[in-house]
C-alpha atoms as a PDB file:
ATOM      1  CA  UNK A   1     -12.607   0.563   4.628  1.00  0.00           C
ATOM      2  CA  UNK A   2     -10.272   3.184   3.732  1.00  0.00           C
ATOM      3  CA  UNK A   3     -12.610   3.887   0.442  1.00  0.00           C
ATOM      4  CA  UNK A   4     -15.541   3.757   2.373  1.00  0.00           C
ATOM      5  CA  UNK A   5     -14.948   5.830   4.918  1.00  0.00           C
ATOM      6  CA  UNK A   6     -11.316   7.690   5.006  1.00  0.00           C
ATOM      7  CA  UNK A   7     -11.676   9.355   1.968  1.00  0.00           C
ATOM      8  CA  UNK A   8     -12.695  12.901   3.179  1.00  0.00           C
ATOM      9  CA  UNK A   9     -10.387  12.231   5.754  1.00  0.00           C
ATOM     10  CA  UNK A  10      -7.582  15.497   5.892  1.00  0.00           C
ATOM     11  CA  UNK A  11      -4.158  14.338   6.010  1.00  0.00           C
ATOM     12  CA  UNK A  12      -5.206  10.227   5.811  1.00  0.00           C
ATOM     13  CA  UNK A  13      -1.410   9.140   5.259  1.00  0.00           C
ATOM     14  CA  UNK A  14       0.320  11.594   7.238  1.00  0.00           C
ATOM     15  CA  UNK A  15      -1.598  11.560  10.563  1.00  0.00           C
ATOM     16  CA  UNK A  16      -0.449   9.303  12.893  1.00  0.00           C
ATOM     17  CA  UNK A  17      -3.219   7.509  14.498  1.00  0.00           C
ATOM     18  CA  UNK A  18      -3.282   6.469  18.678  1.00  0.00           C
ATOM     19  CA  UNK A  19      -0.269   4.259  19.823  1.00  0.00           C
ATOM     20  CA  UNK A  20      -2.564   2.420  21.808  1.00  0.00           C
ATOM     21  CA  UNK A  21      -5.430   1.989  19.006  1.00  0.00           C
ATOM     22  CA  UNK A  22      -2.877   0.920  16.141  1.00  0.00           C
ATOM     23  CA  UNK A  23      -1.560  -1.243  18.609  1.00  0.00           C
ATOM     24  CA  UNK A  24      -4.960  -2.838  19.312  1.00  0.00           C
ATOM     25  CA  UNK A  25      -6.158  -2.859  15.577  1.00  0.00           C
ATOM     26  CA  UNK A  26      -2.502  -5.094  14.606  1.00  0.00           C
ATOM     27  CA  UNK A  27      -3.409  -7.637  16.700  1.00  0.00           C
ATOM     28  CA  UNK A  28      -6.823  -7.511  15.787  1.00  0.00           C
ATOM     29  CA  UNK A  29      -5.910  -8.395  12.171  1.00  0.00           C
ATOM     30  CA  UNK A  30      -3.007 -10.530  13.159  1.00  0.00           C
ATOM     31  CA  UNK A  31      -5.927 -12.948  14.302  1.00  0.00           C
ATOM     32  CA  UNK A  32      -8.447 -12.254  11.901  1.00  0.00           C
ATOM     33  CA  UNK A  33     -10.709 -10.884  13.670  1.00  0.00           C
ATOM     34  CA  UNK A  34     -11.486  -7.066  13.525  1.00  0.00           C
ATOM     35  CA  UNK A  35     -14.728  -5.313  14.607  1.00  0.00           C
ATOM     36  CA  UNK A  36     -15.222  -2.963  11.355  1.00  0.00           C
ATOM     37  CA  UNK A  37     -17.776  -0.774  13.188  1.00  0.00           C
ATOM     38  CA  UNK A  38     -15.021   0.031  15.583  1.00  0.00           C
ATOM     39  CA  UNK A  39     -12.515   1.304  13.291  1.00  0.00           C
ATOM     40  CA  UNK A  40     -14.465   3.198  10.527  1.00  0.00           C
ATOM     41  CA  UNK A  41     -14.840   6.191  12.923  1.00  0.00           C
ATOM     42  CA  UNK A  42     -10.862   6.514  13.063  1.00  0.00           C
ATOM     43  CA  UNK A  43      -9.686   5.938   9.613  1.00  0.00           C
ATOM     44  CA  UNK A  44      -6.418   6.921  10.210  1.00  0.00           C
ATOM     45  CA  UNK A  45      -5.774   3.714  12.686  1.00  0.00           C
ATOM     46  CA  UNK A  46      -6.633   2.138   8.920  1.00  0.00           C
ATOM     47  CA  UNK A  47      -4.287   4.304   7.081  1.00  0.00           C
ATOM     48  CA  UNK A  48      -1.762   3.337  10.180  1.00  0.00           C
ATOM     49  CA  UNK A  49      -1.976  -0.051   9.844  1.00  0.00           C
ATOM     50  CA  UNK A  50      -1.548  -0.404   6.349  1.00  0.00           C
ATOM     51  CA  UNK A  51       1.722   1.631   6.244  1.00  0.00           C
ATOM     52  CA  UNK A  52       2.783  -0.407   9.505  1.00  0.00           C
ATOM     53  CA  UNK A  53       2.589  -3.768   7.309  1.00  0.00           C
ATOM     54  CA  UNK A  54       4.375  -2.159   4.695  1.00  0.00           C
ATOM     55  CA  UNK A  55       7.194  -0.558   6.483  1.00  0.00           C
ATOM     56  CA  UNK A  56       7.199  -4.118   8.766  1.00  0.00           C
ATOM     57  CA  UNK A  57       7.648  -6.282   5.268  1.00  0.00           C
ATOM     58  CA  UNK A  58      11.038  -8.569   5.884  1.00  0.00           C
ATOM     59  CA  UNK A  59      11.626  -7.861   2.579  1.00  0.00           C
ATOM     60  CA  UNK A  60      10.248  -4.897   0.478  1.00  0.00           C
ATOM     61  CA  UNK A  61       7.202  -5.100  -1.704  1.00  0.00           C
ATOM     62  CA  UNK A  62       9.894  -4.632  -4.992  1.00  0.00           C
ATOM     63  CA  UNK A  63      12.426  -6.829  -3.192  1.00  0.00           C
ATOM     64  CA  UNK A  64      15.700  -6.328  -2.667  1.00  0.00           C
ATOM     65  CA  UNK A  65      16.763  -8.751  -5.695  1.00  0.00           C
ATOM     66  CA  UNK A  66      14.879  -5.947  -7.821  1.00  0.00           C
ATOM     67  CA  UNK A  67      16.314  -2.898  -6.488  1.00  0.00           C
ATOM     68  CA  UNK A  68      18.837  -2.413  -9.683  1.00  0.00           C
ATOM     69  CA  UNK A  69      16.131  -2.791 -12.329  1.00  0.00           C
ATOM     70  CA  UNK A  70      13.591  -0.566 -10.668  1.00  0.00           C
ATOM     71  CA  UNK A  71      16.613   1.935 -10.274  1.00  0.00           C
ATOM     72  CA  UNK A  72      17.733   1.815 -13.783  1.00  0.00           C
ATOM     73  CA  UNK A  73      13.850   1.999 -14.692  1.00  0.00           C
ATOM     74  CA  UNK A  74      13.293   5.174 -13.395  1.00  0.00           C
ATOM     75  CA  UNK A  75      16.249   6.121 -15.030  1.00  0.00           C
ATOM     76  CA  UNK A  76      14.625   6.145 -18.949  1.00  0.00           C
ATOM     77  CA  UNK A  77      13.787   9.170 -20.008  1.00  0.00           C
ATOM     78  CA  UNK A  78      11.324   7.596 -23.283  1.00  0.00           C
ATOM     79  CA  UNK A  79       8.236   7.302 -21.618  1.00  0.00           C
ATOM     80  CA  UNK A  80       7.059   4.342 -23.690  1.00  0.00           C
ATOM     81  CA  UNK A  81      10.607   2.397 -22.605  1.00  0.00           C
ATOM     82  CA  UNK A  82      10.031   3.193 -19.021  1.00  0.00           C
ATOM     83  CA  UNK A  83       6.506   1.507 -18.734  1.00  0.00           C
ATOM     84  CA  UNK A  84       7.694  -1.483 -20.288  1.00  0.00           C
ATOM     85  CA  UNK A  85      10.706  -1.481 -18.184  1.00  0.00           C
ATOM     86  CA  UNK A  86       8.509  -1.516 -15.158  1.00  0.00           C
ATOM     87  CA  UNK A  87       6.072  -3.337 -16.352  1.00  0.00           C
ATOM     88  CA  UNK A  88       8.996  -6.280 -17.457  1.00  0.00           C
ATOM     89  CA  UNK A  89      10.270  -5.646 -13.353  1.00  0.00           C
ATOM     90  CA  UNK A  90       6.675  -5.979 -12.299  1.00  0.00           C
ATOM     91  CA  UNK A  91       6.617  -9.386 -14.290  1.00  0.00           C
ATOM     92  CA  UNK A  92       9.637 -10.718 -12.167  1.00  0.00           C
ATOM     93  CA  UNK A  93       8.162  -9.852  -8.560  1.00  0.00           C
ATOM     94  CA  UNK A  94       7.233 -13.105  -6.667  1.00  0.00           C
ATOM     95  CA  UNK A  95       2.824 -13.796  -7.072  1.00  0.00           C
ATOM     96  CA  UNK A  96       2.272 -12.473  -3.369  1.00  0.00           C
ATOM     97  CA  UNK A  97       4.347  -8.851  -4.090  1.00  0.00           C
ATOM     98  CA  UNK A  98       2.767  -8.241  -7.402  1.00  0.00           C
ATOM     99  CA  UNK A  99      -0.453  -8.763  -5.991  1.00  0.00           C
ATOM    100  CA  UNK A 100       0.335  -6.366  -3.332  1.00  0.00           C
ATOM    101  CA  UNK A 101       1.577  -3.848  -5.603  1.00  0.00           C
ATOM    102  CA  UNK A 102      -1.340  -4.553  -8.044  1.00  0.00           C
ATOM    103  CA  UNK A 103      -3.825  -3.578  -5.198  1.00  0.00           C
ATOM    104  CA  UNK A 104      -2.186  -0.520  -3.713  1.00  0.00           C
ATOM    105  CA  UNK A 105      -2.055   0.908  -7.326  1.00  0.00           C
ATOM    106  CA  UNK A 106      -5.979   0.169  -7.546  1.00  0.00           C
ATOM    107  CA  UNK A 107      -6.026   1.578  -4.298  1.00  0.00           C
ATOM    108  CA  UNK A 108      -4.707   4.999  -5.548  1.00  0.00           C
ATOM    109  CA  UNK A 109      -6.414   5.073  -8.831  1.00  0.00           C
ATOM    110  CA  UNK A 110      -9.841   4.682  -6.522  1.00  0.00           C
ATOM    111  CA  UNK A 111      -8.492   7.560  -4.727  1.00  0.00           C
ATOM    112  CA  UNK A 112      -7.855   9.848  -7.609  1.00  0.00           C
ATOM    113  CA  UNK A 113     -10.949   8.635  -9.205  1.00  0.00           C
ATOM    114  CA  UNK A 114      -9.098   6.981 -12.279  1.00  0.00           C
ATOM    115  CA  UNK A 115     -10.879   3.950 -13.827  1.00  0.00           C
ATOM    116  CA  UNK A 116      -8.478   0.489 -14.940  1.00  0.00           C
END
């Protein structure tokens, strides 16, 4: 939805949506059953939402277990040793996170307009 509709949106990420309407959209999704037409006029409810799941993970999308690897990661200054260092980091996230993290990346490339 975000894609389809939030794109031209100013500020997407950083606008908080309605209380009440982000509110009302969570529990829509929490049963599985969301009324698109409803929401594609107010993409940043969307936008809401998905940083709401995120920030309400019990554990974080590169897990706690993770945290020193992704840490020293970042910390490689080679370029071509970095990527594989988070890419071998990537390889040790449970199925569910590194599909996640697979799709928010896509996400972004769609965003920027950057083909995989």
């Amino acid at each position: 939805m975000l894609l389809e509709c939030g794109m031209q949106e100013e500020g997407l990420f950083r606008v908080a949506p309605s209380a009440s309407k982000l509110k009302k959209l969570k529990a829509a999704l929490d049963c599985c059953v969301v009324d698109v037409q409803e929401y594609s006029a107010d993409p940043h409810a969307i936008a809401g939402a998905l940083k709401s799941y995120l920030r309400e993970l019990p554990e974080p999308l590169m897990t706690f277990e993770l945290y020193d690897e992704w840490i020293q990661a970042s910390n490689i200054q080679e370029q071509d040793k970095k990527l594989q260092a988070l890419w071998n980091a990537c390889e040790k996230l449970p199925k569910a996170n590194h599909n996640n993290i697979r799709y928010l990346i896509k996400f972004y490339l769609s965003c920027q307009n950057i083909k995989m």
